[in-house]
Protein backbone atom coordinates (compact mmCIF):
# COMPACT_ATOMS: atom_id res chain seq x y z
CA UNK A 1 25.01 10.90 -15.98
CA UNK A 2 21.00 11.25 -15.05
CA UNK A 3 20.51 8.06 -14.64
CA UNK A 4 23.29 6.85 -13.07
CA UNK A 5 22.32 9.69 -10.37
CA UNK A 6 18.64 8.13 -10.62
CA UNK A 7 20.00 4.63 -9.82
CA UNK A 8 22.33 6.44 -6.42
CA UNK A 9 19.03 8.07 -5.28
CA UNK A 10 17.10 5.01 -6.14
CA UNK A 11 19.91 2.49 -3.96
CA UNK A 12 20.31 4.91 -1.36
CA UNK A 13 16.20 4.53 -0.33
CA UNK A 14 15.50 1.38 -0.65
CA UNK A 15 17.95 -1.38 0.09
CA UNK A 16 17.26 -4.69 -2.08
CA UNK A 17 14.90 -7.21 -0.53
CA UNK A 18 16.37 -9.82 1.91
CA UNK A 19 16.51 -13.40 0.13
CA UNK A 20 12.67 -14.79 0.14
CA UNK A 21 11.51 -11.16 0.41
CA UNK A 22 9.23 -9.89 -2.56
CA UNK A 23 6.21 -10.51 -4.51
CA UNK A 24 7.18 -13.73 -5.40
CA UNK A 25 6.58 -14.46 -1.72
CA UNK A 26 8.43 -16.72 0.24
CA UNK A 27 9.24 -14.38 3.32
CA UNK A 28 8.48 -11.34 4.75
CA UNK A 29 9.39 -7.68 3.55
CA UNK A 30 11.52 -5.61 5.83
CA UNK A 31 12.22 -1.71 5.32
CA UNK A 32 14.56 -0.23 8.06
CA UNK A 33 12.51 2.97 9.38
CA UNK A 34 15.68 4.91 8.17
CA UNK A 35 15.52 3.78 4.67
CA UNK A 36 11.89 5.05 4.80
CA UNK A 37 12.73 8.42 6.27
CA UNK A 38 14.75 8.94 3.06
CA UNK A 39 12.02 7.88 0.17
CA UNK A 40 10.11 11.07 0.31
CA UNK A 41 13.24 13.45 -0.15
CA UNK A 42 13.55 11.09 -3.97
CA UNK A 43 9.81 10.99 -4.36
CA UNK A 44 9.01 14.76 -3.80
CA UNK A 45 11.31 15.62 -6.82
CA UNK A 46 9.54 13.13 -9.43
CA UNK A 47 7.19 14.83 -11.76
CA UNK A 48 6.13 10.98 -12.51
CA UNK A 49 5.80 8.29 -10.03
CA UNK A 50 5.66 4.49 -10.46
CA UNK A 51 5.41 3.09 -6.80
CA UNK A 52 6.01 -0.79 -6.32
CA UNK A 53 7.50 -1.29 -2.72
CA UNK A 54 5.09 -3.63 -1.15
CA UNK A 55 3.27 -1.63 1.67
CA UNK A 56 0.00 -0.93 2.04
CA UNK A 57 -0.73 2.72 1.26
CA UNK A 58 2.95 3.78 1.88
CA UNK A 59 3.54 6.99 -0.06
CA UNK A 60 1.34 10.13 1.57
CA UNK A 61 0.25 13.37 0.18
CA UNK A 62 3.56 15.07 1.50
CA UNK A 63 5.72 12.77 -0.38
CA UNK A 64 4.17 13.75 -3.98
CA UNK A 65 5.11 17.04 -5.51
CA UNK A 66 1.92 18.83 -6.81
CA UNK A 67 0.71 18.16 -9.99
CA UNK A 68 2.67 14.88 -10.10
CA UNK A 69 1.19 12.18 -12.58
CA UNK A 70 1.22 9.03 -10.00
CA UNK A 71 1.33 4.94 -10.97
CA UNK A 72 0.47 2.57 -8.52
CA UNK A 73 1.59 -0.85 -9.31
CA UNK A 74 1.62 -1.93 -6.07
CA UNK A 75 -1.66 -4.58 -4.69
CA UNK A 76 -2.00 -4.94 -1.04
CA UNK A 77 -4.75 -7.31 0.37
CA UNK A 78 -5.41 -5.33 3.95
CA UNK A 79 -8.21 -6.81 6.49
CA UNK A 80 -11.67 -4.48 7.06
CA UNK A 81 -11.22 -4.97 10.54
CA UNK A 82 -7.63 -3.41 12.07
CA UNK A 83 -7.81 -6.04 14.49
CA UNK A 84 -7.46 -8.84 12.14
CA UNK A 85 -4.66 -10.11 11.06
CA UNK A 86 -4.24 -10.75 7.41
CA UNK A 87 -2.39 -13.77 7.67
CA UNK A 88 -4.83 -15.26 9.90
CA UNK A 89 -7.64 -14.13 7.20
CA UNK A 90 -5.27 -15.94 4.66
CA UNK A 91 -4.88 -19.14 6.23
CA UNK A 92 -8.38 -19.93 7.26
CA UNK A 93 -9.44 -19.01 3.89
CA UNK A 94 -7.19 -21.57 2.21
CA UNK A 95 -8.23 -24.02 4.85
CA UNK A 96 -12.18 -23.90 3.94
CA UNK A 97 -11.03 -23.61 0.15
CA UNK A 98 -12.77 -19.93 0.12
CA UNK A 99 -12.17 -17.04 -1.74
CA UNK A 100 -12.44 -13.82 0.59
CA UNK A 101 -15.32 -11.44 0.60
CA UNK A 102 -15.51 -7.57 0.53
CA UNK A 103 -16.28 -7.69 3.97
CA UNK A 104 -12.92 -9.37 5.61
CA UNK A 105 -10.17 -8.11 3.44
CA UNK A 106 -10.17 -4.79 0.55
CA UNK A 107 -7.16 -4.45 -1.87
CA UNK A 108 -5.41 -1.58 -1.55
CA UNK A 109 -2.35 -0.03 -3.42
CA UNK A 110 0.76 1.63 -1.92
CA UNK A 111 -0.49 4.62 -2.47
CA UNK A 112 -2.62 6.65 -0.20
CA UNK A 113 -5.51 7.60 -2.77
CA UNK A 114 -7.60 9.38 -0.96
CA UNK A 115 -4.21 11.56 -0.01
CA UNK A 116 -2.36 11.56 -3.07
CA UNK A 117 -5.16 12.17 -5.32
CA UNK A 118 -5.82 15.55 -3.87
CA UNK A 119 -1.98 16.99 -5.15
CA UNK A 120 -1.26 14.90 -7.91
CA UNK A 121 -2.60 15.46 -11.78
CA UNK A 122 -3.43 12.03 -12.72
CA UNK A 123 -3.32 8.88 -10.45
CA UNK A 124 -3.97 5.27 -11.44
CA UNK A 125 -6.51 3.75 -8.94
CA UNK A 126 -6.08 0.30 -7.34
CA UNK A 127 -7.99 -1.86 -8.45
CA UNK A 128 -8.17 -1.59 -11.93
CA UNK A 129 -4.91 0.99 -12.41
CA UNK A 130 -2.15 -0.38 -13.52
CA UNK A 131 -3.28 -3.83 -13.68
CA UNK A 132 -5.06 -4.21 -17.07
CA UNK A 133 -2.04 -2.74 -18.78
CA UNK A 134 0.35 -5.18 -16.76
CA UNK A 135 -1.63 -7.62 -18.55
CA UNK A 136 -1.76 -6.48 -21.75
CA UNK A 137 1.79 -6.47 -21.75
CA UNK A 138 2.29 -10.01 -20.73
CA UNK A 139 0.00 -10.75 -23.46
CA UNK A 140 2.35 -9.30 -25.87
CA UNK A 141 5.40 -10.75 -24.54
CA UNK A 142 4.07 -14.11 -24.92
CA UNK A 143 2.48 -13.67 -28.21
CA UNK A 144 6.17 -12.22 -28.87
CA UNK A 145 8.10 -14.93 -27.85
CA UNK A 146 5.59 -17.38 -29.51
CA UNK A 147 6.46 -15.52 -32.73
CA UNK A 148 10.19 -15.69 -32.15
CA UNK A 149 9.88 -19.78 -31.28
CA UNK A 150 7.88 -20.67 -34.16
């Protein structure tokens, strides 16, 4: 009965992805502004987060209840300079065959750390969170599978 409450709450924020959406790329991400007015009234209540939606630095110090233990899978590349555009950064970096420096672009989760941090008990950082466990798991799912095959 939990979880199929979860799952409600869960639907009733965040919509699925249109067709092409997602990190698999192949079209842009769209969130209706009401489905994002309801994401804090879910998140608030967690006592453990895990936050994947896509958005550079998203979830804010008033949508994480104090003492929450935060994960933030999410990886945002987001341009130095507001006035650049990150698809513009993108493209003329594939063009000259360049990977970018610190200087045009930083990676970012979709967590506000520097907000979030301040309420919650424990938060993974991006960079280096979430990512090296992400990993390790693949790791074991192939050597799994290898095992199962042979």
């Amino acid at each position: 009965r939990a979880c199929s409450n979860l799952r409600a709450a869960a639907e009733a924020c965040l919509p699925p992805l249109q067709a092409g959406g997602g990190a698999s790329g192949g079209g842009k991400r769209h969130l209706p502004a009401t489905c994002v007015g309801a994401i804090p009234d879910v998140t608030k209540t967690a006592d453990v987060l895990f936050v994947a939606i896509g958005y550079p630095e998203l979830v804010k110090r008033s949508w994480v209840k104090e003492g929450c233990i935060v994960v933030d899978i999410g990886i945002n590349a987001r341009p130095t300079n507001e006035q650049d555009c990150i698809q513009e950064i993108s493209k003329q970096l594939l063009a000259e065959g360049c990977l970018p420096t610190p200087c045009e672009v930083e990676i970012v989760g979709d967590v506000d750390f520097e907000e979030v941090s301040q309420v919650a008990s424990w938060i993974t950082p991006v960079p280096g969170g979430s990512g090296p466990m992400t990993i390790a798991a693949l790791m074991s799912n192939v050597v799994a599978s290898y095992r199962e095959l042979v």
